[in-house]
C-alpha atoms as a PDB file:
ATOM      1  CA  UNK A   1     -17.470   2.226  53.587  1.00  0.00           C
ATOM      2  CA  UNK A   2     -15.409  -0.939  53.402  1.00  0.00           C
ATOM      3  CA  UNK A   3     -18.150  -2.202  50.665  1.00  0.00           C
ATOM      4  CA  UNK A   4     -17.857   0.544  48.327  1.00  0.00           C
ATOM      5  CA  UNK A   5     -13.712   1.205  48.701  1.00  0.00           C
ATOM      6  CA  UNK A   6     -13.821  -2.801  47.941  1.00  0.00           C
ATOM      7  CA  UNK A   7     -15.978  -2.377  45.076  1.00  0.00           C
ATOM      8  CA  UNK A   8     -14.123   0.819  43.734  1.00  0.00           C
ATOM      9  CA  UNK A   9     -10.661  -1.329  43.534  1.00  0.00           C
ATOM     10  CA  UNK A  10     -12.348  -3.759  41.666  1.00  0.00           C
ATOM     11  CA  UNK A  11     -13.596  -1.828  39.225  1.00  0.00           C
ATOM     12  CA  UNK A  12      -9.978  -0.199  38.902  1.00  0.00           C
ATOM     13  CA  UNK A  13      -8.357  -3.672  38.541  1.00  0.00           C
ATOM     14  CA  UNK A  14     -11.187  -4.232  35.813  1.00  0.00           C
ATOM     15  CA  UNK A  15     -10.503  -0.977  33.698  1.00  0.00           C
ATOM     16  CA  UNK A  16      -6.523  -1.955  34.093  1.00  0.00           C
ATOM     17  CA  UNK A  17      -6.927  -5.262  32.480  1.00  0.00           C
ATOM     18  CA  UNK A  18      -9.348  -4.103  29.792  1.00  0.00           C
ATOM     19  CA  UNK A  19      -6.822  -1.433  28.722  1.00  0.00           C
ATOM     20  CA  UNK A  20      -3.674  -3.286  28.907  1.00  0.00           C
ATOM     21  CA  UNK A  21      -5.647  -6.021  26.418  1.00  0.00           C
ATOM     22  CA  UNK A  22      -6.708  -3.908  23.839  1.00  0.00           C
ATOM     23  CA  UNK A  23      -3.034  -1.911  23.956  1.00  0.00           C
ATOM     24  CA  UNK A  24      -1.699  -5.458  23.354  1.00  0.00           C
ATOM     25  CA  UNK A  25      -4.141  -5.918  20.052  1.00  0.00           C
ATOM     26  CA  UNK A  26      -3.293  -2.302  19.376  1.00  0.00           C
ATOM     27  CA  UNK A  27       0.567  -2.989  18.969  1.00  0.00           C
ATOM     28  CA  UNK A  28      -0.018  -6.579  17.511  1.00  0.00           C
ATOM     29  CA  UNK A  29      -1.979  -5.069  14.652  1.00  0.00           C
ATOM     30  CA  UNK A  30       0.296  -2.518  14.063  1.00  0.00           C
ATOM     31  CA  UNK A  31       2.841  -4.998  13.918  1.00  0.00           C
ATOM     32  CA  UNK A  32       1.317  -7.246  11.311  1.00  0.00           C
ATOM     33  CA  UNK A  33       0.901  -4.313   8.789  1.00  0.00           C
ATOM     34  CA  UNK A  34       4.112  -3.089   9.117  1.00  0.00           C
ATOM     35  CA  UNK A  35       5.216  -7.304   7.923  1.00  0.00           C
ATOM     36  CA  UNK A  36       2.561  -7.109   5.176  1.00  0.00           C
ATOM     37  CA  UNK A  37       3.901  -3.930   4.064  1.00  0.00           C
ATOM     38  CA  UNK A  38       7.887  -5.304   4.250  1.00  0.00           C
ATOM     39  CA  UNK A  39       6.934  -8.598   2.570  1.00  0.00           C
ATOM     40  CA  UNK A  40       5.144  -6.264  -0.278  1.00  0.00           C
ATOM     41  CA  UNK A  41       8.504  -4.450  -0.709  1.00  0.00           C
ATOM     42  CA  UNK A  42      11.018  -7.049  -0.775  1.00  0.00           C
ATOM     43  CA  UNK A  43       8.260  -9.101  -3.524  1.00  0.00           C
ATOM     44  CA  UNK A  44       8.516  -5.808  -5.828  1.00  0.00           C
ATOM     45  CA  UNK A  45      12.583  -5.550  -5.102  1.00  0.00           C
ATOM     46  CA  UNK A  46      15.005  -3.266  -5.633  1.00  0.00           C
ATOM     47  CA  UNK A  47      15.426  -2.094  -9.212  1.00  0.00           C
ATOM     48  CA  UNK A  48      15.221   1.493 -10.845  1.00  0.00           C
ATOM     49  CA  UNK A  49      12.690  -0.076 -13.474  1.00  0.00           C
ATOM     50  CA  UNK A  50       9.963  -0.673 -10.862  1.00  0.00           C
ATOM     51  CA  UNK A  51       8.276   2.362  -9.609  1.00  0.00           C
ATOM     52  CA  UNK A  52       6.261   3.108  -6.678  1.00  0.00           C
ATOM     53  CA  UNK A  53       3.866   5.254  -5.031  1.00  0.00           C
ATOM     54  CA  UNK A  54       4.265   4.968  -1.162  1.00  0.00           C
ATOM     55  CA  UNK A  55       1.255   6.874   1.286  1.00  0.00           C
ATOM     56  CA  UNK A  56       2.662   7.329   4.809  1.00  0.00           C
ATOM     57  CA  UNK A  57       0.213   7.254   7.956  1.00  0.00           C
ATOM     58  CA  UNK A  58       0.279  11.192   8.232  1.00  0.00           C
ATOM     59  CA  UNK A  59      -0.421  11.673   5.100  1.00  0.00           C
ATOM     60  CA  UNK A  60       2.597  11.877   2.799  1.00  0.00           C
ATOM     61  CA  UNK A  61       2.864  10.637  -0.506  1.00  0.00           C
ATOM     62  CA  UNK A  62       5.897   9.418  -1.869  1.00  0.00           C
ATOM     63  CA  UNK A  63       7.179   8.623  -5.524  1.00  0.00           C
ATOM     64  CA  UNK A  64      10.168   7.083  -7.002  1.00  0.00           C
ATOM     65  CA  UNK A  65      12.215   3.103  -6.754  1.00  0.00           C
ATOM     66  CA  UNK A  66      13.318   1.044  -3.929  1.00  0.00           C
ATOM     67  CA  UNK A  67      17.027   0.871  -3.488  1.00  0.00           C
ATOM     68  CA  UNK A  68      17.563  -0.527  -0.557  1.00  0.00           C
ATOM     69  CA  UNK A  69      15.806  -2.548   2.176  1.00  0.00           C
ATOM     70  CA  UNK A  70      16.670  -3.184   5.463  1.00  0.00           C
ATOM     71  CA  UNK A  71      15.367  -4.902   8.524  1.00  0.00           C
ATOM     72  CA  UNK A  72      12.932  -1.875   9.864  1.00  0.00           C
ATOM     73  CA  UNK A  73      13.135   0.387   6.633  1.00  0.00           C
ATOM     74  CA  UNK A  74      13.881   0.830   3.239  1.00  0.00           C
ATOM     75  CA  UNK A  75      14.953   3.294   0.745  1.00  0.00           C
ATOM     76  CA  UNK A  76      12.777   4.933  -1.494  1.00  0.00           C
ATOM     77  CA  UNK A  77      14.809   6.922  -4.236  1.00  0.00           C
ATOM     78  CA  UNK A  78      13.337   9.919  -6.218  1.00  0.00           C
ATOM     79  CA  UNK A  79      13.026   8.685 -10.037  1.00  0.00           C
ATOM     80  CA  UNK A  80      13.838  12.788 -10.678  1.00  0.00           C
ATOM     81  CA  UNK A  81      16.109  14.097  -8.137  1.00  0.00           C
ATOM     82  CA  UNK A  82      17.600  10.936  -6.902  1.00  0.00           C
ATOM     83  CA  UNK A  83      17.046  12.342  -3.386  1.00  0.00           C
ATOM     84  CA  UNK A  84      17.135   8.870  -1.052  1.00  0.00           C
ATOM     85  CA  UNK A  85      14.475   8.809   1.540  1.00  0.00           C
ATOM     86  CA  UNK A  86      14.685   6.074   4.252  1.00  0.00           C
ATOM     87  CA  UNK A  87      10.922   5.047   5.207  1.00  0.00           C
ATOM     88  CA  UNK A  88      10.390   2.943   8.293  1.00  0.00           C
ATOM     89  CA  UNK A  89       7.500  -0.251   7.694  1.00  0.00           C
ATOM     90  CA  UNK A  90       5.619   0.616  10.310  1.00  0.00           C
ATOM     91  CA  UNK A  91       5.215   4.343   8.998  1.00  0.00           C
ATOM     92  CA  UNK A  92       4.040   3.543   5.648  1.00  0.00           C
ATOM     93  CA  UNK A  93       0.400   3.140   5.164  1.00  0.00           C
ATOM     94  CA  UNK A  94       0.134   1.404   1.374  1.00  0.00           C
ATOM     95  CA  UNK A  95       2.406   1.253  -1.482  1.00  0.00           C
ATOM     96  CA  UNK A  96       1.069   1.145  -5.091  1.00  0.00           C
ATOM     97  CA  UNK A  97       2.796   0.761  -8.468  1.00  0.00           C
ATOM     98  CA  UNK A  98       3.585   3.978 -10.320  1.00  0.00           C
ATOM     99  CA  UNK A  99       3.466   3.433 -13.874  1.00  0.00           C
ATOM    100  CA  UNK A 100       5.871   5.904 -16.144  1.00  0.00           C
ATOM    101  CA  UNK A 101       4.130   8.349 -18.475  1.00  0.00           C
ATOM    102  CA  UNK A 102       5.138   5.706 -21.698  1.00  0.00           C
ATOM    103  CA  UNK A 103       3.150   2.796 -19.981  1.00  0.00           C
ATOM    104  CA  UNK A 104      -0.221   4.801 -19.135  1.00  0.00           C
ATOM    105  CA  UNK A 105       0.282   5.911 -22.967  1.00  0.00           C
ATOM    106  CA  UNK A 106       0.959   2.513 -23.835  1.00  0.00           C
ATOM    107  CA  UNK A 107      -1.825   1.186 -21.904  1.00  0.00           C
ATOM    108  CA  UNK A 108      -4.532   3.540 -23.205  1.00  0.00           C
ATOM    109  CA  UNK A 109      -3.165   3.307 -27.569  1.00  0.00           C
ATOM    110  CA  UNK A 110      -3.560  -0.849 -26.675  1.00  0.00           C
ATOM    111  CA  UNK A 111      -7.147   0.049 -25.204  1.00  0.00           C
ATOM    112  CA  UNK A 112      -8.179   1.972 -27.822  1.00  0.00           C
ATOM    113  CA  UNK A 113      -6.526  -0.427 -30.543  1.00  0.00           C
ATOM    114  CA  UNK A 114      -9.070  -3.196 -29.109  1.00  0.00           C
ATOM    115  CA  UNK A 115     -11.782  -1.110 -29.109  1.00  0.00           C
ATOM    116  CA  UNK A 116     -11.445  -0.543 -32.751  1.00  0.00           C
ATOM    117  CA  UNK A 117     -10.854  -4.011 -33.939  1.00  0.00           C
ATOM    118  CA  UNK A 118     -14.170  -5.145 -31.624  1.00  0.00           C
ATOM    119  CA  UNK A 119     -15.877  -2.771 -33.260  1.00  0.00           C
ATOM    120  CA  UNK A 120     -14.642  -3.386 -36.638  1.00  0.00           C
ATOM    121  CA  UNK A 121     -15.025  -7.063 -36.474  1.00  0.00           C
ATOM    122  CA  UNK A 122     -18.405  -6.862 -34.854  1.00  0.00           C
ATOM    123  CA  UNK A 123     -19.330  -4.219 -38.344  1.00  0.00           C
ATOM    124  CA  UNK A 124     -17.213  -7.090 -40.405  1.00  0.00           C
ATOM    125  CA  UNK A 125     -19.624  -9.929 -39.063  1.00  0.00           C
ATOM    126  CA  UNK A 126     -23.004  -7.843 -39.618  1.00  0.00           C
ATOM    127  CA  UNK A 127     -22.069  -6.938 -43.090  1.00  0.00           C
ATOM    128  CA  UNK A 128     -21.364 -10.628 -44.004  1.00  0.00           C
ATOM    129  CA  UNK A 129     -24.896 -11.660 -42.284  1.00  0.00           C
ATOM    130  CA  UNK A 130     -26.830  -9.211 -44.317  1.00  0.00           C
ATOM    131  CA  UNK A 131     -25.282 -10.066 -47.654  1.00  0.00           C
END
Protein backbone atom coordinates (compact mmCIF):
# COMPACT_ATOMS: atom_id res chain seq x y z
CA UNK A 1 0.00 0.00 0.00
CA UNK A 2 2.93 2.21 0.92
CA UNK A 3 4.30 1.43 -2.84
CA UNK A 4 1.41 2.57 -4.69
CA UNK A 5 0.36 5.83 -2.23
CA UNK A 6 4.31 6.58 -2.93
CA UNK A 7 3.94 6.18 -6.49
CA UNK A 8 0.50 8.08 -6.69
CA UNK A 9 2.28 11.37 -5.06
CA UNK A 10 4.76 11.18 -7.53
CA UNK A 11 2.82 11.15 -10.26
CA UNK A 12 0.83 14.21 -8.67
CA UNK A 13 4.10 16.17 -8.13
CA UNK A 14 4.78 15.23 -11.93
CA UNK A 15 1.36 16.53 -13.39
CA UNK A 16 1.96 19.82 -10.98
CA UNK A 17 5.19 20.69 -12.57
CA UNK A 18 4.12 19.88 -16.12
CA UNK A 19 1.16 22.27 -15.73
CA UNK A 20 2.70 25.06 -13.94
CA UNK A 21 5.47 24.98 -17.08
CA UNK A 22 3.33 25.17 -19.84
CA UNK A 23 0.99 28.00 -17.84
CA UNK A 24 4.35 29.85 -17.66
CA UNK A 25 4.85 29.53 -21.75
CA UNK A 26 1.14 30.19 -21.89
CA UNK A 27 1.42 33.75 -20.24
CA UNK A 28 4.96 34.42 -21.78
CA UNK A 29 3.49 34.05 -25.24
CA UNK A 30 0.70 36.00 -24.57
CA UNK A 31 2.90 38.52 -23.37
CA UNK A 32 5.13 38.82 -26.39
CA UNK A 33 2.12 39.43 -28.77
CA UNK A 34 0.60 41.85 -26.82
CA UNK A 35 4.61 43.89 -27.26
CA UNK A 36 4.52 43.03 -30.99
CA UNK A 37 1.17 44.37 -31.25
CA UNK A 38 2.15 47.82 -29.02
CA UNK A 39 5.42 48.25 -30.95
CA UNK A 40 3.12 47.93 -34.32
CA UNK A 41 0.96 50.80 -32.95
CA UNK A 42 3.29 53.27 -31.69
CA UNK A 43 5.44 52.58 -35.47
CA UNK A 44 2.01 53.61 -37.31
CA UNK A 45 1.40 56.66 -34.58
CA UNK A 46 -1.14 58.73 -33.79
CA UNK A 47 -2.55 60.80 -36.63
CA UNK A 48 -6.19 61.05 -38.14
CA UNK A 49 -4.53 60.44 -41.70
CA UNK A 50 -3.52 56.84 -40.88
CA UNK A 51 -6.30 54.42 -40.69
CA UNK A 52 -6.67 51.11 -39.23
CA UNK A 53 -8.47 47.99 -39.07
CA UNK A 54 -8.01 46.36 -35.55
CA UNK A 55 -9.46 42.33 -35.02
CA UNK A 56 -9.85 41.65 -31.28
CA UNK A 57 -9.35 37.96 -29.86
CA UNK A 58 -13.26 37.43 -29.60
CA UNK A 59 -13.85 38.39 -32.64
CA UNK A 60 -14.48 42.12 -33.04
CA UNK A 61 -13.46 44.19 -35.73
CA UNK A 62 -12.63 47.61 -35.32
CA UNK A 63 -12.17 50.67 -37.78
CA UNK A 64 -11.02 54.14 -37.49
CA UNK A 65 -7.26 56.21 -36.21
CA UNK A 66 -5.16 55.92 -33.21
CA UNK A 67 -5.33 58.87 -30.91
CA UNK A 68 -3.82 57.97 -28.13
CA UNK A 69 -1.48 55.30 -26.70
CA UNK A 70 -0.75 54.41 -23.44
CA UNK A 71 1.26 51.93 -21.49
CA UNK A 72 -1.43 48.82 -21.61
CA UNK A 73 -3.88 50.40 -24.28
CA UNK A 74 -4.59 52.73 -26.79
CA UNK A 75 -7.29 54.65 -28.37
CA UNK A 76 -8.83 53.77 -31.42
CA UNK A 77 -11.16 56.68 -32.72
CA UNK A 78 -14.11 56.11 -35.18
CA UNK A 79 -13.07 57.95 -38.60
CA UNK A 80 -17.26 58.51 -38.74
CA UNK A 81 -18.64 58.98 -35.39
CA UNK A 82 -15.58 59.97 -33.56
CA UNK A 83 -16.72 57.52 -30.84
CA UNK A 84 -13.14 56.79 -28.79
CA UNK A 85 -12.67 53.20 -27.95
CA UNK A 86 -9.82 52.30 -25.52
CA UNK A 87 -8.37 48.73 -26.65
CA UNK A 88 -6.05 46.92 -24.29
CA UNK A 89 -2.63 45.14 -26.29
CA UNK A 90 -3.16 42.10 -25.03
CA UNK A 91 -6.90 42.00 -26.37
CA UNK A 92 -6.18 42.82 -29.84
CA UNK A 93 -5.45 40.03 -32.14
CA UNK A 94 -3.91 41.95 -35.52
CA UNK A 95 -4.15 45.37 -36.78
CA UNK A 96 -4.12 46.11 -40.56
CA UNK A 97 -4.10 49.36 -42.55
CA UNK A 98 -7.48 50.62 -43.73
CA UNK A 99 -7.13 52.41 -46.83
CA UNK A 100 -9.95 55.34 -47.53
CA UNK A 101 -12.34 54.78 -50.43
CA UNK A 102 -10.00 57.60 -52.66
CA UNK A 103 -6.82 55.36 -52.22
CA UNK A 104 -8.43 51.83 -53.24
CA UNK A 105 -9.80 54.11 -56.26
CA UNK A 106 -6.54 55.52 -56.65
CA UNK A 107 -4.84 52.31 -56.44
CA UNK A 108 -6.99 50.41 -58.96
CA UNK A 109 -7.14 53.85 -61.98
CA UNK A 110 -2.92 53.53 -61.41
CA UNK A 111 -3.37 49.62 -62.01
CA UNK A 112 -5.33 49.87 -64.79
CA UNK A 113 -3.27 52.95 -66.26
CA UNK A 114 -0.18 50.37 -66.34
CA UNK A 115 -1.99 47.83 -67.75
CA UNK A 116 -2.80 49.93 -70.70
CA UNK A 117 0.52 51.43 -71.40
CA UNK A 118 2.11 47.55 -71.14
CA UNK A 119 -0.18 46.68 -73.42
CA UNK A 120 0.12 49.54 -75.67
CA UNK A 121 3.82 49.55 -75.72
CA UNK A 122 4.05 45.82 -76.09
CA UNK A 123 1.31 46.53 -79.56
CA UNK A 124 3.84 49.72 -80.22
CA UNK A 125 6.97 47.30 -80.31
CA UNK A 126 5.20 44.48 -82.55
CA UNK A 127 4.01 46.96 -85.03
CA UNK A 128 7.56 48.45 -85.44
CA UNK A 129 9.03 44.68 -85.80
CA UNK A 130 6.67 43.81 -88.54
CA UNK A 131 7.17 46.94 -90.59
Amino acid sequence: MKNYLSLLIIGLLFLGANTTIIFAQTITKDASKAEKIKAEILKRGTSDKKRVKVKMLDGKRFKGYISETGVDSFTLKDSKTKQPTTIAYRDVEEVSSDWSKGSKIGLIVGIGAAATLTILYIAFQNAIRNN
